[in-house]
N, C-alpha and C. Protein backbone atom coordinates (compact mmCIF):
# COMPACT_ATOMS: atom_id res chain seq x y z
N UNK A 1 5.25 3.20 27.50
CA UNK A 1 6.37 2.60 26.83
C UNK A 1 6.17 2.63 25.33
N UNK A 2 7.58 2.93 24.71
CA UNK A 2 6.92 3.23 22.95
C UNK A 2 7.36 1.52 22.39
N UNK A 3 6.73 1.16 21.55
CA UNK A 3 6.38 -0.41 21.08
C UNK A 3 7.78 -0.37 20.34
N UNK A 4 8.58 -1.12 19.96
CA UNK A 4 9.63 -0.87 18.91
C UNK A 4 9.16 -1.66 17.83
N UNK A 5 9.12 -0.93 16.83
CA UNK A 5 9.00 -0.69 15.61
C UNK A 5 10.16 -2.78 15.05
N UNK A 6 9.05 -3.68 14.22
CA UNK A 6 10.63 -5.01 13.87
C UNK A 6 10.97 -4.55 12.68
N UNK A 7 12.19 -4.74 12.65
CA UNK A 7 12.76 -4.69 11.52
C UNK A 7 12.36 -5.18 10.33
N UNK A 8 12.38 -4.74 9.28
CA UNK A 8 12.27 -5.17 7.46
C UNK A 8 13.20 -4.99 6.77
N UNK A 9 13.65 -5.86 6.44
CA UNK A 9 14.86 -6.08 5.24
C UNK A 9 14.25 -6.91 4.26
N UNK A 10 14.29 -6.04 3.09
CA UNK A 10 13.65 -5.81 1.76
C UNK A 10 14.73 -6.36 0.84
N UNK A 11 14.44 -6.84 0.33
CA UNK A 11 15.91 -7.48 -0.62
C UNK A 11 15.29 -6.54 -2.07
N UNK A 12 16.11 -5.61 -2.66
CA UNK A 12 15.47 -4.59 -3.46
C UNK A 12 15.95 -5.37 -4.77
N UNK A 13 16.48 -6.55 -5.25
CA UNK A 13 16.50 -7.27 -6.28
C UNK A 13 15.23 -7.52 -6.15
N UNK A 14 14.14 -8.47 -5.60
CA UNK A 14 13.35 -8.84 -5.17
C UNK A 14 12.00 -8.14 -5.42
N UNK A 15 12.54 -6.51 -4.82
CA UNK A 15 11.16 -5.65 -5.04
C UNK A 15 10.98 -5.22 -6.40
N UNK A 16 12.88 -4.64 -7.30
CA UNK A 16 12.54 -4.52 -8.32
C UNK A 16 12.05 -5.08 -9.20
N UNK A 17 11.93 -6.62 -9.36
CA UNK A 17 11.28 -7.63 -10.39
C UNK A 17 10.17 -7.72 -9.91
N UNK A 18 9.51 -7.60 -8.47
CA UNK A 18 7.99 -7.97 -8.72
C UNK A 18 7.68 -6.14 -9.35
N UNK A 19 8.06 -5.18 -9.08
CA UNK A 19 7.61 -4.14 -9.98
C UNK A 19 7.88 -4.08 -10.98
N UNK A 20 9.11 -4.75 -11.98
CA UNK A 20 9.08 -4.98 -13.58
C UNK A 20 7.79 -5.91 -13.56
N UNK A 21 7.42 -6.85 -12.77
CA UNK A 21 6.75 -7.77 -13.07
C UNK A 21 5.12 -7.01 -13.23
N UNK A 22 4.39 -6.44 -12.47
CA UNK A 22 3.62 -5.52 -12.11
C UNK A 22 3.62 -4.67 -13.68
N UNK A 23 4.57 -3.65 -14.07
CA UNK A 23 4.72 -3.06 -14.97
C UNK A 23 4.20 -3.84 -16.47
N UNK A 24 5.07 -4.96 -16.44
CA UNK A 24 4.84 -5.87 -18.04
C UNK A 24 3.17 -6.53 -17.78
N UNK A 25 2.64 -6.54 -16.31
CA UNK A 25 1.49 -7.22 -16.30
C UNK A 25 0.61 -5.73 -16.83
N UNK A 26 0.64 -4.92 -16.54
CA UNK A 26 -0.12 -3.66 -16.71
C UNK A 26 0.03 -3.17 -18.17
N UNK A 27 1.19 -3.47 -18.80
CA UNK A 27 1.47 -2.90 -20.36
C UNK A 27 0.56 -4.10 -21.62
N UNK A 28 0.68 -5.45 -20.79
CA UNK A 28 -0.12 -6.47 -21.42
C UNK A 28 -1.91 -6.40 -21.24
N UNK A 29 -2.43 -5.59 -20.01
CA UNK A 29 -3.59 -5.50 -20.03
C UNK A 29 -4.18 -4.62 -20.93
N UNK A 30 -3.31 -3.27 -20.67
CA UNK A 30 -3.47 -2.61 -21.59
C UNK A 30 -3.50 -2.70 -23.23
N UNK A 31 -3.00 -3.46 -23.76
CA UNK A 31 -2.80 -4.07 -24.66
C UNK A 31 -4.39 -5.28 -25.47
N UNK A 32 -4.23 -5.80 -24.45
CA UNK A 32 -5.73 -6.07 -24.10
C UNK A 32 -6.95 -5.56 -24.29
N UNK A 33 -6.80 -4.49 -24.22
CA UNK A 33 -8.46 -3.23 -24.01
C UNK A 33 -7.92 -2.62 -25.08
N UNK A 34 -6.76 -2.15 -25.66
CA UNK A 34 -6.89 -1.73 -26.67
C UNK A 34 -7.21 -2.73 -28.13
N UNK A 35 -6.69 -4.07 -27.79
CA UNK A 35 -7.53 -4.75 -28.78
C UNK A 35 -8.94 -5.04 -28.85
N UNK A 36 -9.26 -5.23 -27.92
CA UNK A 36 -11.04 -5.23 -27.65
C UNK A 36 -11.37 -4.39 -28.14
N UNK A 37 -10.87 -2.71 -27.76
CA UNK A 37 -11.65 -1.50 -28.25
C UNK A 37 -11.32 -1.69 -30.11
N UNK A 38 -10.59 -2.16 -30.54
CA UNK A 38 -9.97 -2.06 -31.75
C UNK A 38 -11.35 -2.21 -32.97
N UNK A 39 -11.66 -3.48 -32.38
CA UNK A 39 -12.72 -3.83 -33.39
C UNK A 39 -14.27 -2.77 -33.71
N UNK A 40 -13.99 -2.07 -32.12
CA UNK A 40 -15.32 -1.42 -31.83
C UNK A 40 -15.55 0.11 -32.98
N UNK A 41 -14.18 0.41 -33.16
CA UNK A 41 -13.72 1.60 -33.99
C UNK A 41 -14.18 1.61 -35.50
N UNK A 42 -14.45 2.39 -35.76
CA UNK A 42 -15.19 2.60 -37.30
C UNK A 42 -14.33 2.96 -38.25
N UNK A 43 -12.99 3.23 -37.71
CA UNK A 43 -12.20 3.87 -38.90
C UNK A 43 -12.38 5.44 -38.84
N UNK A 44 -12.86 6.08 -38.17
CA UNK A 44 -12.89 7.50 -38.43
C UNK A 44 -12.81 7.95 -37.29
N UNK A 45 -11.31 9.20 -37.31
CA UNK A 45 -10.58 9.57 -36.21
C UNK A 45 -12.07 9.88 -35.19
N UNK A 46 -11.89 9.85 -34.33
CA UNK A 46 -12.63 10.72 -32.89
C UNK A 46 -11.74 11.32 -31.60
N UNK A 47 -12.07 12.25 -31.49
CA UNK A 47 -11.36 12.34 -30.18
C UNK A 47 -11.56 11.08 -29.24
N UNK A 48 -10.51 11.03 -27.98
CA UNK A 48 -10.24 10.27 -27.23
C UNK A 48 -11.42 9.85 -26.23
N UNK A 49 -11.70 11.04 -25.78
CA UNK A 49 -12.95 11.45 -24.76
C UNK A 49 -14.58 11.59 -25.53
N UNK A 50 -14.25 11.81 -26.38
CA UNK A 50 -15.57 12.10 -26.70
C UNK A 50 -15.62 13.78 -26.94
N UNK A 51 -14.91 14.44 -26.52
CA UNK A 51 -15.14 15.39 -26.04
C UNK A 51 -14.11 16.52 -26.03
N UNK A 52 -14.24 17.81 -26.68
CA UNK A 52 -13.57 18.64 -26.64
C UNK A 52 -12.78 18.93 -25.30
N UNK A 53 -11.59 19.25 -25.43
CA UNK A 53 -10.24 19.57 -24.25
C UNK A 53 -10.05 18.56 -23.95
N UNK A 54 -10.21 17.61 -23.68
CA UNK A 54 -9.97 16.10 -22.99
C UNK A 54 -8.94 15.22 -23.34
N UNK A 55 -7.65 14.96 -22.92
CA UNK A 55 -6.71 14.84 -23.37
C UNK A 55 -6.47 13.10 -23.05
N UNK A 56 -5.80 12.29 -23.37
CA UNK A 56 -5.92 10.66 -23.04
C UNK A 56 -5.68 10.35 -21.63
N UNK A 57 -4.67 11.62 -21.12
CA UNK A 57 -3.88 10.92 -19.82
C UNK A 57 -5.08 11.17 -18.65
N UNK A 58 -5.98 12.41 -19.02
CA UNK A 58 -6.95 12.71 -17.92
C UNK A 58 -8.08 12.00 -18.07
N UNK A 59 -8.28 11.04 -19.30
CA UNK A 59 -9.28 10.46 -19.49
C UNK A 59 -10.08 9.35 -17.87
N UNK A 60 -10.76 9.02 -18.02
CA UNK A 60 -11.30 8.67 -16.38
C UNK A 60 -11.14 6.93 -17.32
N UNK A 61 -10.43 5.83 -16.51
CA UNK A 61 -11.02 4.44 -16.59
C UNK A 61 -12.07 3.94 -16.38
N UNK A 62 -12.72 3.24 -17.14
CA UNK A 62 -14.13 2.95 -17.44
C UNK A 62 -13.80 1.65 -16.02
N UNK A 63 -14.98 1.63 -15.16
CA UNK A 63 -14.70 0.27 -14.33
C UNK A 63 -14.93 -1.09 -14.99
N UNK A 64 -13.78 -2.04 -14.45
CA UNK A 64 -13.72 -3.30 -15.19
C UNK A 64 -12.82 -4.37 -14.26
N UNK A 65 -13.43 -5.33 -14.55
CA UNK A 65 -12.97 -6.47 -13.68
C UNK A 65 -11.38 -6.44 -12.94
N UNK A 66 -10.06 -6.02 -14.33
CA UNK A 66 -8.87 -6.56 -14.54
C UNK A 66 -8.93 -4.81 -13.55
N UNK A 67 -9.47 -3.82 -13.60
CA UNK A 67 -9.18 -2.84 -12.88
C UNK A 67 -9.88 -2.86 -11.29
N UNK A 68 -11.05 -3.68 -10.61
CA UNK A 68 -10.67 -4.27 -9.10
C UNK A 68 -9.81 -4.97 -8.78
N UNK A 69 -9.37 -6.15 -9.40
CA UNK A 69 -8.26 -6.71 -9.24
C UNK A 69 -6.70 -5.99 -9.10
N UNK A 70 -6.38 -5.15 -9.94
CA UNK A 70 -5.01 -4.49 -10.14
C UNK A 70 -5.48 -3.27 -8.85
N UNK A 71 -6.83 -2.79 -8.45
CA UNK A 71 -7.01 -2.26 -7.28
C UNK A 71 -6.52 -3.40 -5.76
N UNK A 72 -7.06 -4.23 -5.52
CA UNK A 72 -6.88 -4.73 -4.46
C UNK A 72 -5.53 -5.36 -4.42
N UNK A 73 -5.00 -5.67 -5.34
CA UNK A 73 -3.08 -5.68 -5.74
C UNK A 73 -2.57 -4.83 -5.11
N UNK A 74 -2.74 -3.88 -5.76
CA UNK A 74 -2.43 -2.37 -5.40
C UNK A 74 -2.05 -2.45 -3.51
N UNK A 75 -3.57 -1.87 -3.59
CA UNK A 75 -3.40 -1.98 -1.50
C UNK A 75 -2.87 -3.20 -1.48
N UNK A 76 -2.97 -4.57 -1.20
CA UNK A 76 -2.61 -5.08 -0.83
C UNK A 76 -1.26 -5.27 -0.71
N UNK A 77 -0.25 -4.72 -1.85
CA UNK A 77 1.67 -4.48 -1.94
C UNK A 77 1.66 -3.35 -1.09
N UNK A 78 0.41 -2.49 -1.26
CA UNK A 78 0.54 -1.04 -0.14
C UNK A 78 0.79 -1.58 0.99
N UNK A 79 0.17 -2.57 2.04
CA UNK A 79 0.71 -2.68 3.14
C UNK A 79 1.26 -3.85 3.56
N UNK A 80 2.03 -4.56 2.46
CA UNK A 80 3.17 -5.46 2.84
C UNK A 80 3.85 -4.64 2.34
N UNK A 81 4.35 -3.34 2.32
CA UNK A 81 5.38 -2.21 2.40
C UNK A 81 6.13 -2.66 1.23
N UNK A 82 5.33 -3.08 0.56
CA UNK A 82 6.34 -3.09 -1.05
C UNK A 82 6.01 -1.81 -2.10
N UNK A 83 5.06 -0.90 -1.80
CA UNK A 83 4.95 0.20 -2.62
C UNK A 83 5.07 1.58 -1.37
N UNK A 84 5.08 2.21 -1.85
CA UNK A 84 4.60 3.88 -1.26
C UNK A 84 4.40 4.62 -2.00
N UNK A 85 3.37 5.75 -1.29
CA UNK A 85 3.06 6.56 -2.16
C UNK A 85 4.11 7.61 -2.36
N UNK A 86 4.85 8.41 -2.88
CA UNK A 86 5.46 9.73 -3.49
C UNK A 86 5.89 10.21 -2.47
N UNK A 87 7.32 10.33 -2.18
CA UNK A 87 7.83 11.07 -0.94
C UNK A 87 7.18 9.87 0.35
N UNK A 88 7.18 8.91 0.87
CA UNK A 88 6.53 8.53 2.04
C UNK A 88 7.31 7.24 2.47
N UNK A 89 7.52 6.81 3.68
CA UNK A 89 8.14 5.58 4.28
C UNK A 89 7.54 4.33 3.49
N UNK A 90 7.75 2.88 3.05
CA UNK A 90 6.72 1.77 3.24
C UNK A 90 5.94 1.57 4.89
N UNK A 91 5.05 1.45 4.31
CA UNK A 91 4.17 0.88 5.61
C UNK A 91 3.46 -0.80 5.99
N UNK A 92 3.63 -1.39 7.12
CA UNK A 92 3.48 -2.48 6.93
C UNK A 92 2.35 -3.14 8.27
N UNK A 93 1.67 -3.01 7.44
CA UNK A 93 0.37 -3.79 8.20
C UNK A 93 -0.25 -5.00 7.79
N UNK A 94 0.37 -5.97 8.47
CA UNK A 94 -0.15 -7.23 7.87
C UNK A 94 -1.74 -7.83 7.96
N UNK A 95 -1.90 -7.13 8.88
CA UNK A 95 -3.63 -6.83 9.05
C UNK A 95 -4.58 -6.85 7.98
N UNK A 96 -4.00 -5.02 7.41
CA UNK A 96 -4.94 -4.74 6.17
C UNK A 96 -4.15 -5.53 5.03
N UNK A 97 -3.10 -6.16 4.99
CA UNK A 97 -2.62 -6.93 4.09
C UNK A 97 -3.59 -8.07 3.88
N UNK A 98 -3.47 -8.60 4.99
CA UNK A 98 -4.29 -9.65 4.96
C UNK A 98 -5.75 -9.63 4.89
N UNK A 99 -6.53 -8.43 4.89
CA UNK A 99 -7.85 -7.69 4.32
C UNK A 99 -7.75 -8.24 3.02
N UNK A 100 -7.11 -7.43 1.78
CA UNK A 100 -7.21 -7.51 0.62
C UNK A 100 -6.90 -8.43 0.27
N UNK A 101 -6.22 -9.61 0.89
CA UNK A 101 -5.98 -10.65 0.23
C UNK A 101 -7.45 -11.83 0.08
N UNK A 102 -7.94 -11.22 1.67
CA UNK A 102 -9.40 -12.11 1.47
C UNK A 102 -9.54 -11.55 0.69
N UNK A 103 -9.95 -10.54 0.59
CA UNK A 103 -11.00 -9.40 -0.49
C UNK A 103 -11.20 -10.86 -1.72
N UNK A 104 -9.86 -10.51 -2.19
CA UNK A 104 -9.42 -11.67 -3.89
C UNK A 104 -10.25 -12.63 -3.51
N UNK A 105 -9.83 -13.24 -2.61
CA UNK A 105 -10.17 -14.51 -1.94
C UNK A 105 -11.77 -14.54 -2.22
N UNK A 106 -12.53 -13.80 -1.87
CA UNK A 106 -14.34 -13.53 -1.90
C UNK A 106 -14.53 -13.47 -2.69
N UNK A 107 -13.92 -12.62 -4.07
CA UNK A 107 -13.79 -12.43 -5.31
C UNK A 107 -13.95 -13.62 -6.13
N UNK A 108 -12.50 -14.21 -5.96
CA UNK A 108 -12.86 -15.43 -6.44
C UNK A 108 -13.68 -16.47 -6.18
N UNK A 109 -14.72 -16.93 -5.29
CA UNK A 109 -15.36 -17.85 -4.87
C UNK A 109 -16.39 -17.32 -5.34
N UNK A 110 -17.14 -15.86 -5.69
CA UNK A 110 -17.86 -15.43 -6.07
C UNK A 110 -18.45 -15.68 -7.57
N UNK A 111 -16.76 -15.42 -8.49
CA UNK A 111 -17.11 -15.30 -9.57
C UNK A 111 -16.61 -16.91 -10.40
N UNK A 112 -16.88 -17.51 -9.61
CA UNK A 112 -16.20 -19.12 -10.30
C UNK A 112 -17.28 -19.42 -11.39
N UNK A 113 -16.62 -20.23 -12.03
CA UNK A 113 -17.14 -20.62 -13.43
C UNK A 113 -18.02 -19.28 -14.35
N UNK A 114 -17.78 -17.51 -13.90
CA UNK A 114 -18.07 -17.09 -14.52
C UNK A 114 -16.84 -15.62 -15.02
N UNK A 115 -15.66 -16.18 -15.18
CA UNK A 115 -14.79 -15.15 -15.84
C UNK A 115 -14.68 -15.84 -17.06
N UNK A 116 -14.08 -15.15 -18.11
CA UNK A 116 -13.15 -15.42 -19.45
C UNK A 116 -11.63 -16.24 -18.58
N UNK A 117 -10.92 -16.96 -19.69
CA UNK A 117 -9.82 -17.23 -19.31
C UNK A 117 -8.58 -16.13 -19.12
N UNK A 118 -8.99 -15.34 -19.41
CA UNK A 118 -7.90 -14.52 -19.31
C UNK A 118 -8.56 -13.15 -17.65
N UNK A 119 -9.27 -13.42 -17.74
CA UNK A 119 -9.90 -13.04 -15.93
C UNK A 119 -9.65 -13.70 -14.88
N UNK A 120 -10.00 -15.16 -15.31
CA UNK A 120 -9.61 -15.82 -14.13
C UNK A 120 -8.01 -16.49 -14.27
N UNK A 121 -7.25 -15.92 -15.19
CA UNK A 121 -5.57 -16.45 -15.19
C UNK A 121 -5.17 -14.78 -14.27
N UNK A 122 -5.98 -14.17 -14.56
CA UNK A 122 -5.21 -12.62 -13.85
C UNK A 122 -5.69 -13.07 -12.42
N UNK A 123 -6.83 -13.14 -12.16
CA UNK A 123 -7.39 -13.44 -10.87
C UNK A 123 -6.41 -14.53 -10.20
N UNK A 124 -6.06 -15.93 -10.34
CA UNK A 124 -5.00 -16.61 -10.21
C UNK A 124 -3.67 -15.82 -9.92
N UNK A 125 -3.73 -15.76 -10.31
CA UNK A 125 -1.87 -15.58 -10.72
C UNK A 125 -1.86 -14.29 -9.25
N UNK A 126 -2.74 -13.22 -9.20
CA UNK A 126 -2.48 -12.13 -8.26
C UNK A 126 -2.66 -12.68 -6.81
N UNK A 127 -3.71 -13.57 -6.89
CA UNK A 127 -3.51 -14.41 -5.47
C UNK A 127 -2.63 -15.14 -5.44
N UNK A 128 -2.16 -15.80 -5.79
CA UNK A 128 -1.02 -16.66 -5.65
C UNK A 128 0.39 -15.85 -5.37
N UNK A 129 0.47 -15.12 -6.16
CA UNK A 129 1.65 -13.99 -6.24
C UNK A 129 1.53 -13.47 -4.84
N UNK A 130 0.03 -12.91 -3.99
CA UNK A 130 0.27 -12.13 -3.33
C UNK A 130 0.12 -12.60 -1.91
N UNK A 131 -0.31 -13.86 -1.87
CA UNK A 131 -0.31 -15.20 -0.94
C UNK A 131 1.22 -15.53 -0.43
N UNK A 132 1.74 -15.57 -1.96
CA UNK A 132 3.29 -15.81 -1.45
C UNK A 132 4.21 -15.07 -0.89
N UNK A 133 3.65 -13.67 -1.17
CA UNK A 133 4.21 -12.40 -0.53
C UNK A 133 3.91 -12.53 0.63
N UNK A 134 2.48 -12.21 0.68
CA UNK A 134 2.11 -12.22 2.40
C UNK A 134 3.02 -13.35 3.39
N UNK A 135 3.09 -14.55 3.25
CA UNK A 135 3.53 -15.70 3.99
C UNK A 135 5.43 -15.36 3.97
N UNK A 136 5.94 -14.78 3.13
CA UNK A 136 7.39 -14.18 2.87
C UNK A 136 7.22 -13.17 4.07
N UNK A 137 6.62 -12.25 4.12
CA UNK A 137 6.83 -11.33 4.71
C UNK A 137 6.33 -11.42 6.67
N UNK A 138 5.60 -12.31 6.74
CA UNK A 138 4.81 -12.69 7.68
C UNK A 138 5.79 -13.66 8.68
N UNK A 139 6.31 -14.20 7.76
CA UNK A 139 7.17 -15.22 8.09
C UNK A 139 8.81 -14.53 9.14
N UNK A 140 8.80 -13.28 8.44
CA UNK A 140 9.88 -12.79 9.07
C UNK A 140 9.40 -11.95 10.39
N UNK A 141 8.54 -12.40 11.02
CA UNK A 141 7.78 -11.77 12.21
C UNK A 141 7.84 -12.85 12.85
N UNK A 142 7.36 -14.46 12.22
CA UNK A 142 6.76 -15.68 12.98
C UNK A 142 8.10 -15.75 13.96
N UNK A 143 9.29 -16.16 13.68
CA UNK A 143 10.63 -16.41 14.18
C UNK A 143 11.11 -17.58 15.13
């Protein structure tokens, strides 16, 4: 017997603001690292890379806190079927949803009393945000 597939109804007001929201959080981090890096600069041009041919967009991200976090975000909207990848259905597994949300969850109990305020307001805010998602979306299964 094939399982039937429950329905999801996505309210796309809804999806589009948490992805403006997502977007302005990502343009402000960025913003962020480029002030940090700001001070580090000597005043005299360098390439981007270090390194001949190396252009900004192929540059590799250095690993950093605000970039596991915006990782386990990531998957975690991946399978409460609020993102997809390029050409592909949403997919919705509340399972591995609920993976990455511990993930944060470990994260944070881990690193208490040792982020900056602006680590642990990102750390906040993505659990909470994605707590409330999960229980939104979860909720339309409970019935």
């Amino acid at each position: 017997m094939a399982e039937e597939q429950p329905s999801l109804h996505i309210d796309t007001d809804w999806k589009k603001q948490a992805q403006e929201e997502k977007r302005k959080l990502a343009e402000q981090q960025e913003q962020q690292r480029a002030a940090q890096r700001a001070p580090a600069a000597t005043g005299a041009a360098a390439p981007a890379s270090g390194r001949p041919g190396r252009t900004p967009a192929r540059e590799a991200r250095l690993p950093s806190f605000d970039g596991i976090v915006q990782s386990l975000v990531t998957q975690a909207l991946l399978y409460l079927g609020e993102l997809a990848p390029q050409g592909s259905e949403p997919m919705l597994n509340l399972d591995m949803a609920k993976y990455h949300v511990d993930l944060l969850g470990i994260l944070e109990d881990r690193t208490k009393n040792n982020l900056t305020p602006e680590e642990q307001h990102l750390l906040d805010a993505a659990l909470y945000e994605l707590r409330t998602r999960f229980i939104n979306v979860a909720s339309q299964f409970i019935g």
